[in-house]
N, C-alpha and C. Protein backbone atom coordinates (compact mmCIF):
# COMPACT_ATOMS: atom_id res chain seq x y z
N UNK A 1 12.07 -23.65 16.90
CA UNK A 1 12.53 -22.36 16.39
C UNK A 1 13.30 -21.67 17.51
N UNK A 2 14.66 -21.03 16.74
CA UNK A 2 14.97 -20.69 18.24
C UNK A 2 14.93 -18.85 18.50
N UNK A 3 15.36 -18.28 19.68
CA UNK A 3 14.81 -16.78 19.85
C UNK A 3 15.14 -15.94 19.15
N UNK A 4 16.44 -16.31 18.10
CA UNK A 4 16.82 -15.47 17.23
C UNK A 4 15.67 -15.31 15.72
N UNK A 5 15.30 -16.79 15.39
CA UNK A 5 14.24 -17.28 14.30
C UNK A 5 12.97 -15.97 15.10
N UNK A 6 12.12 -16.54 16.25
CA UNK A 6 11.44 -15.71 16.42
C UNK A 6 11.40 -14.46 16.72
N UNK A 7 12.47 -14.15 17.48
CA UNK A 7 12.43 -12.56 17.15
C UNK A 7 13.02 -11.41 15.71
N UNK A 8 12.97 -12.55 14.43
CA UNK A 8 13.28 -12.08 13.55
C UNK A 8 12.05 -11.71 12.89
N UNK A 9 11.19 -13.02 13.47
CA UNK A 9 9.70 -13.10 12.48
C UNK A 9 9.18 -11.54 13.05
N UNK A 10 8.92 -11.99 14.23
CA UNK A 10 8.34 -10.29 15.12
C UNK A 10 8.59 -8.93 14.27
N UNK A 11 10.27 -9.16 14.27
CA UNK A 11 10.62 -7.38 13.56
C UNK A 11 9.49 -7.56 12.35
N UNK A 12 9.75 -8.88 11.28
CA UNK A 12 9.06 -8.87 10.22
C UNK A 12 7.63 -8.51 10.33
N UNK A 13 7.06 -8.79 11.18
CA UNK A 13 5.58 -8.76 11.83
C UNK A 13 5.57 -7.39 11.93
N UNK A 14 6.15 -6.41 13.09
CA UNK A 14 6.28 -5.52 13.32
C UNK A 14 5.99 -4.62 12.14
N UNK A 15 7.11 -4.67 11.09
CA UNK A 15 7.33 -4.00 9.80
C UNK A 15 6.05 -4.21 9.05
N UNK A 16 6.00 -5.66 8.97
CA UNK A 16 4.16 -5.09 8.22
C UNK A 16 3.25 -4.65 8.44
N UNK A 17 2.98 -4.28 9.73
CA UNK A 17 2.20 -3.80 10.71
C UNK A 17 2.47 -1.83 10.04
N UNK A 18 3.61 -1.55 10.03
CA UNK A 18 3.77 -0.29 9.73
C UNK A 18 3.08 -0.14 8.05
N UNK A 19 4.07 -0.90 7.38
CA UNK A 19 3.70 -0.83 5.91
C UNK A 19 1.98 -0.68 5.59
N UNK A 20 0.95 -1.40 6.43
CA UNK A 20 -0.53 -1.48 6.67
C UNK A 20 -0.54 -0.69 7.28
N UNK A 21 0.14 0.52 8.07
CA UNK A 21 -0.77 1.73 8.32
C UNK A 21 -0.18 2.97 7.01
N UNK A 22 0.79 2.59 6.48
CA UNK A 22 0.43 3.32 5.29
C UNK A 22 -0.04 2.79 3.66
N UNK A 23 -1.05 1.92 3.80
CA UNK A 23 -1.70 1.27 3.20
C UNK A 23 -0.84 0.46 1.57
N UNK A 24 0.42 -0.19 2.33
CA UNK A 24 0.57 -0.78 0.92
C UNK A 24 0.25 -2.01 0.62
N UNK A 25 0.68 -2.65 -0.59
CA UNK A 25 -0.03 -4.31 -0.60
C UNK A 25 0.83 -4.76 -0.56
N UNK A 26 0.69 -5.85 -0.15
CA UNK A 26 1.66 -7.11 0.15
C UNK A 26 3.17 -7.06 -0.69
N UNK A 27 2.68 -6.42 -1.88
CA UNK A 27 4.14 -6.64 -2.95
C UNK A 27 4.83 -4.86 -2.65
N UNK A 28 4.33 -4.32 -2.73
CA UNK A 28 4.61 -3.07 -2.23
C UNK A 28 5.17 -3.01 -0.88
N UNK A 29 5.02 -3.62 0.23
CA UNK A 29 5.80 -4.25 1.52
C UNK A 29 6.72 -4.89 1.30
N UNK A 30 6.71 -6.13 0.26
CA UNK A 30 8.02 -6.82 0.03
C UNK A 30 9.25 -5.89 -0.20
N UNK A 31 8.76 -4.91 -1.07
CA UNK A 31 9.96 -4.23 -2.14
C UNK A 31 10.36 -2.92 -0.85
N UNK A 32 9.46 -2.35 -0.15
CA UNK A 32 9.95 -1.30 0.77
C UNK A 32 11.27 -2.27 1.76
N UNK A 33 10.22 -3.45 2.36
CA UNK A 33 11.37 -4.09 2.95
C UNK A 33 12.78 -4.75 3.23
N UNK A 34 12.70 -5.29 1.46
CA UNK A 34 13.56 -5.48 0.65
C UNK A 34 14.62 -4.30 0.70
N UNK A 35 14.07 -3.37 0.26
CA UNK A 35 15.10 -2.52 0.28
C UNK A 35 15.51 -1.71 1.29
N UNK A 36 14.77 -1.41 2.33
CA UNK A 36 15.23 -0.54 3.21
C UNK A 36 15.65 -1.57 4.91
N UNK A 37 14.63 -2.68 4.85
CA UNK A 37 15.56 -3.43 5.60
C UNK A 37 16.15 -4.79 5.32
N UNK A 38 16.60 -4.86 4.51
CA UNK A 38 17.36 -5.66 3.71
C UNK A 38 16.84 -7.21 4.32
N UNK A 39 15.25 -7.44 3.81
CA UNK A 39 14.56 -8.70 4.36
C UNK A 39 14.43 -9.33 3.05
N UNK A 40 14.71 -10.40 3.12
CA UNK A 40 14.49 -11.29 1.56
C UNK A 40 12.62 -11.16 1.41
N UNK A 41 12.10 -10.54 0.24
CA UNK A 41 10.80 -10.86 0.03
C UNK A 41 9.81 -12.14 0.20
N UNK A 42 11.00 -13.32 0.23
CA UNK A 42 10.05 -14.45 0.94
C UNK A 42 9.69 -14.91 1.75
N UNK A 43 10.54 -14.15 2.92
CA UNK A 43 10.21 -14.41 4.20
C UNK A 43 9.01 -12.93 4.52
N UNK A 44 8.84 -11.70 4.20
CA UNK A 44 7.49 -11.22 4.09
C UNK A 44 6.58 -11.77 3.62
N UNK A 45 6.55 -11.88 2.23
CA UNK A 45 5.43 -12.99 2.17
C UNK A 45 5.17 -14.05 2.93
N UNK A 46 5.70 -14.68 3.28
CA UNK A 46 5.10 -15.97 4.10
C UNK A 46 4.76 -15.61 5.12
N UNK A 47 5.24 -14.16 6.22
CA UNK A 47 4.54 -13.48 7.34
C UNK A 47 3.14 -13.40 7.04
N UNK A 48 3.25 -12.31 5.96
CA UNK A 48 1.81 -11.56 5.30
C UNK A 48 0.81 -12.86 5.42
N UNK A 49 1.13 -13.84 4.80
CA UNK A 49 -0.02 -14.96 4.30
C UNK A 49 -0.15 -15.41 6.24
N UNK A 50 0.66 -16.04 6.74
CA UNK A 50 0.48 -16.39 8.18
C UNK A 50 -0.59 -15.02 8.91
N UNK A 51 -0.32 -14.13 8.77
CA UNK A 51 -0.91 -13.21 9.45
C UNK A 51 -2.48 -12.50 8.85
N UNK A 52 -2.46 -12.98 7.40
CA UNK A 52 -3.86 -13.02 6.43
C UNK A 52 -4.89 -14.32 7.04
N UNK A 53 -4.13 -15.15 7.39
CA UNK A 53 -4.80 -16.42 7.99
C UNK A 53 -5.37 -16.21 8.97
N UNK A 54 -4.54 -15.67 10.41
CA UNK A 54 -4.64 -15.45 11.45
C UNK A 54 -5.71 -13.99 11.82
N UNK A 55 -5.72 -13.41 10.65
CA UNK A 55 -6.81 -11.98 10.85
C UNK A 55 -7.41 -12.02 9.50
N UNK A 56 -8.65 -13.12 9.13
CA UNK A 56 -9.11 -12.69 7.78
C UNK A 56 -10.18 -11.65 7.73
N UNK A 57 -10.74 -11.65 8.64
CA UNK A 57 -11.42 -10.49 8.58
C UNK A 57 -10.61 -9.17 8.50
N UNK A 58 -9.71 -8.77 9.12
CA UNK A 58 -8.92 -7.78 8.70
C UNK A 58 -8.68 -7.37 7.72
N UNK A 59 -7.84 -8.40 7.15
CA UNK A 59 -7.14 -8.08 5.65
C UNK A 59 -8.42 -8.25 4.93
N UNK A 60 -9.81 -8.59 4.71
CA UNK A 60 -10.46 -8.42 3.96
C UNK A 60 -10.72 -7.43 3.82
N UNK A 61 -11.19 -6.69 5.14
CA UNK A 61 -11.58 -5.39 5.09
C UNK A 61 -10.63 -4.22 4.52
N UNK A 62 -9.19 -4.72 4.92
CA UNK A 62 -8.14 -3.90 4.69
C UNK A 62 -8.15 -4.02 3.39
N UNK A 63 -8.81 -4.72 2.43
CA UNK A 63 -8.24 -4.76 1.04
C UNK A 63 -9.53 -4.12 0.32
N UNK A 64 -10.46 -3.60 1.02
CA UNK A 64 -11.68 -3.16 0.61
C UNK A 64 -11.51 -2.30 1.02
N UNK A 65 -11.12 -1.33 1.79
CA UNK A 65 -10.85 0.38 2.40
C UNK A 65 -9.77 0.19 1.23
N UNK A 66 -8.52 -0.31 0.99
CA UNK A 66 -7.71 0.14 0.01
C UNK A 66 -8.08 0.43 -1.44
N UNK A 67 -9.24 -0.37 -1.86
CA UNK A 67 -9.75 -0.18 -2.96
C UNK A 67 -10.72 0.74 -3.09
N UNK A 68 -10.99 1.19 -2.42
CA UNK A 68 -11.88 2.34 -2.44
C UNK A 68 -11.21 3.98 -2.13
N UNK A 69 -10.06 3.33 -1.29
CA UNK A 69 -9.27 4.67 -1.10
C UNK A 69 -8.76 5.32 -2.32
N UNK A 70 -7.67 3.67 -3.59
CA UNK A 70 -7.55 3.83 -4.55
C UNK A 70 -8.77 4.35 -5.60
N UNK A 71 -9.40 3.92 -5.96
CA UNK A 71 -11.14 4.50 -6.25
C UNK A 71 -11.20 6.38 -5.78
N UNK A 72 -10.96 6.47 -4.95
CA UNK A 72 -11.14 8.11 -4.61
C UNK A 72 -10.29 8.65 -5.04
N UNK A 73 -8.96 7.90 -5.17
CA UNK A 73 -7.57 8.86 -5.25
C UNK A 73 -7.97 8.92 -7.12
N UNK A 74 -8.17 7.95 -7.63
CA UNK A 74 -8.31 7.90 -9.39
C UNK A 74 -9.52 9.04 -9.52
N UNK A 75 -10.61 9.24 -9.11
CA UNK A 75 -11.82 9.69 -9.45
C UNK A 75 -10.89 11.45 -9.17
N UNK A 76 -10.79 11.76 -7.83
CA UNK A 76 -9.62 13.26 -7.72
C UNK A 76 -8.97 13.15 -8.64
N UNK A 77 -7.73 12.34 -9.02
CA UNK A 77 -7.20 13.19 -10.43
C UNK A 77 -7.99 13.44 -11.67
N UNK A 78 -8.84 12.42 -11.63
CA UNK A 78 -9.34 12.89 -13.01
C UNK A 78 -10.14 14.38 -12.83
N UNK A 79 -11.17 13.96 -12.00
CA UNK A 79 -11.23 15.89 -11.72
C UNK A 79 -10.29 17.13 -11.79
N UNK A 80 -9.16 16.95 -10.80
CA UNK A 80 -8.43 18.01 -11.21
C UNK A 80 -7.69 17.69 -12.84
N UNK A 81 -7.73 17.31 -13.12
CA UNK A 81 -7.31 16.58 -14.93
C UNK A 81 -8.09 17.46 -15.82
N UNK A 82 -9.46 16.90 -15.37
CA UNK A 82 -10.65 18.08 -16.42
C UNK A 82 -10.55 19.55 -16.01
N UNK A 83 -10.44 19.88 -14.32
CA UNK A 83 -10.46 21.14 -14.21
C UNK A 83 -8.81 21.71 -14.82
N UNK A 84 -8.17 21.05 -14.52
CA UNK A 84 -6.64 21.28 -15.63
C UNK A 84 -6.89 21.84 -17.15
N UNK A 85 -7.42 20.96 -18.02
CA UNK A 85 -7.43 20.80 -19.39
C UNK A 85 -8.82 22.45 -19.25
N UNK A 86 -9.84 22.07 -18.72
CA UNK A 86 -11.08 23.55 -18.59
C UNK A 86 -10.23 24.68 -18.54
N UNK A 87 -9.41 24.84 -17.45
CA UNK A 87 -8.75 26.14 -17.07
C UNK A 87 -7.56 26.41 -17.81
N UNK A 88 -6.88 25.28 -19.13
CA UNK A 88 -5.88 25.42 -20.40
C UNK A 88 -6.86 26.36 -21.15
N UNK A 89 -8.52 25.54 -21.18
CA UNK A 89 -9.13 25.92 -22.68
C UNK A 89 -9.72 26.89 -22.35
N UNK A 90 -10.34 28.08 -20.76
CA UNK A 90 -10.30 28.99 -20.97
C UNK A 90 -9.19 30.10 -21.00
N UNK A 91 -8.27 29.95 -21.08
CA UNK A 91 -7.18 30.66 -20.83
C UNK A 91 -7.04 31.10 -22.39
N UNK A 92 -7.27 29.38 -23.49
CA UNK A 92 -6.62 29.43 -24.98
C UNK A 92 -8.25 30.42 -25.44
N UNK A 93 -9.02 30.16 -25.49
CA UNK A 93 -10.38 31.86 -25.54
C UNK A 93 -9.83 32.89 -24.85
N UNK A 94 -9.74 33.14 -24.00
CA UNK A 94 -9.28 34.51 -23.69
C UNK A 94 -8.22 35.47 -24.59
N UNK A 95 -7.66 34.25 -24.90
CA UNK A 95 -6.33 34.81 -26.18
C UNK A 95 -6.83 35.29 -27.72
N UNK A 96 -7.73 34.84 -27.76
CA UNK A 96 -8.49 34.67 -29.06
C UNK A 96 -9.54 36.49 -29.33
């Protein structure tokens, strides 16, 4: 491989490294990358999986804080959802 091959992988490395501190998934990295640094999605993927190999404990964990983060973020809207629709239906009594 020569220094251009590897220091291409790196940026790629680099970049997922960012995309995982703002917690996206693998396909959600492709498409940011894709589009904003104009990286073909198959060469992320094949980083992601090399680097899932190389840290499985990581990405396990990383995919278990994400699901639970997701889990908190669903459980908050629905709360403010009910306190939404509560604070429509006392508003529609008060009118009454």
């Amino acid at each position: 491989m020569g220094d251009s091959s590897a220091s291409y992988i790196h940026l790629v490395h680099h970049l997922i490294e960012k995309c995982l501190l703002f917690h996206m998934t693998k396909e959600e990295c492709m498409e940011a990358l894709s589009k904003h640094a104009k990286i073909d999605p198959v060469i992320t993927s094949t980083v992601w999986k090399e680097l899932e190999k190389e840290n499985k404990e990581f990405f396990e964990a990383y995919s278990l804080r994400r699901e639970e983060r997701m889990s908190e973020m669903e459980t908050r809207e629905r709360i403010l959802k009910l306190l939404s629709e509560s604070a429509g239906e006392d508003t529609d009594n008060k009118r009454k």
